[in-house]
Protein backbone atom coordinates (compact mmCIF):
# COMPACT_ATOMS: atom_id res chain seq x y z
CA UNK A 1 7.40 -4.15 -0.93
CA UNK A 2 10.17 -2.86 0.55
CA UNK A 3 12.28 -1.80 -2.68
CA UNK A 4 8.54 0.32 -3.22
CA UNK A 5 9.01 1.90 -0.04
CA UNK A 6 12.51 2.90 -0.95
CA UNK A 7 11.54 4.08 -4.29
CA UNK A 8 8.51 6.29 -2.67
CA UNK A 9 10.96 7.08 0.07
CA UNK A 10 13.46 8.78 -2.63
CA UNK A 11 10.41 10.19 -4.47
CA UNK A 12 9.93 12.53 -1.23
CA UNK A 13 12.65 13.71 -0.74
CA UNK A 14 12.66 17.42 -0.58
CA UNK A 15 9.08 18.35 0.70
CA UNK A 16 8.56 19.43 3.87
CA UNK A 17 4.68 18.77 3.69
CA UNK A 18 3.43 15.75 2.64
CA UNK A 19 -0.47 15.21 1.53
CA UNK A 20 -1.47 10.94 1.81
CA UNK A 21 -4.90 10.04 -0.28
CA UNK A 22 -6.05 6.61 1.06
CA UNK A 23 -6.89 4.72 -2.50
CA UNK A 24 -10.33 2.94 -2.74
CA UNK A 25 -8.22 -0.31 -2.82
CA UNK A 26 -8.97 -3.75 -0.29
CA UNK A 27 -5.39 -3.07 0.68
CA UNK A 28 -6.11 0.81 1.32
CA UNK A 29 -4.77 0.44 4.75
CA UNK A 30 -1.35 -0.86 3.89
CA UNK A 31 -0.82 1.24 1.05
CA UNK A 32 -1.26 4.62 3.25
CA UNK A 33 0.42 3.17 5.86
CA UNK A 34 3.05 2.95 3.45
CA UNK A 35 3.13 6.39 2.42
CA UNK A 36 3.07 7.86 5.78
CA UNK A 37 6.18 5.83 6.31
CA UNK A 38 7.71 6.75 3.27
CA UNK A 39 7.24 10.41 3.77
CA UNK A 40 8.48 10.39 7.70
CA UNK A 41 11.48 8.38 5.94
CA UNK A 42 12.54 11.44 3.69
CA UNK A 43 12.30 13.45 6.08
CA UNK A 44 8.75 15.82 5.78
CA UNK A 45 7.89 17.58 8.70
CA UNK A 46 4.18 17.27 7.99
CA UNK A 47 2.02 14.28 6.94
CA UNK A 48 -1.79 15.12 6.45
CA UNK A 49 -3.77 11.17 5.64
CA UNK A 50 -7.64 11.19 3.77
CA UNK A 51 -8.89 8.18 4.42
CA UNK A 52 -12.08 9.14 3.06
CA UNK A 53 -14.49 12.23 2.41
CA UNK A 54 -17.66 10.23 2.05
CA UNK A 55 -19.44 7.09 1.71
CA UNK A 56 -21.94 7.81 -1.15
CA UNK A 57 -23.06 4.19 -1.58
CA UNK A 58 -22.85 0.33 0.79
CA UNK A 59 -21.82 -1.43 -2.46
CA UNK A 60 -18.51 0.66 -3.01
CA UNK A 61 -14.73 -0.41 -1.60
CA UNK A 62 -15.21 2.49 0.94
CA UNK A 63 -18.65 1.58 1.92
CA UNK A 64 -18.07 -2.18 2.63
CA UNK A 65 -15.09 -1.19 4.76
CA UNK A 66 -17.08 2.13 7.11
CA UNK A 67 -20.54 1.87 6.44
């Protein structure tokens, strides 16, 4: 995990402003987490997270985890 973070870390490098999509994954939480680290690491100055827009249905990843 951490040779990922490096590798997104590097990846990052450069923008000031960086936009974090929470994936409709079980590990969702990590994985943003992740990214909001990785971005603060290369140094952006702004870090916007989605963690989602909607719920459209109970049976779906997101819907499981909010509904």
């Amino acid at each position: 995990m951490a040779s990922d973070l490096n590798t997104l870390t590097q990846q990052l490098k450069g923008y000031d402003s960086i936009y974090v999509i929470a994936p409709g994954h079980i590990d969702r939480t990590n994985l943003a987490l992740n990214g909001v680290k990785a971005a603060k690491a290369a140094g952006a100055k702004f870090v916007l997270v989605l963690s989602v827009s909607c719920i459209p249905e109970t049976e779906s990843v997101f819907g499981k985890q909010f509904i």
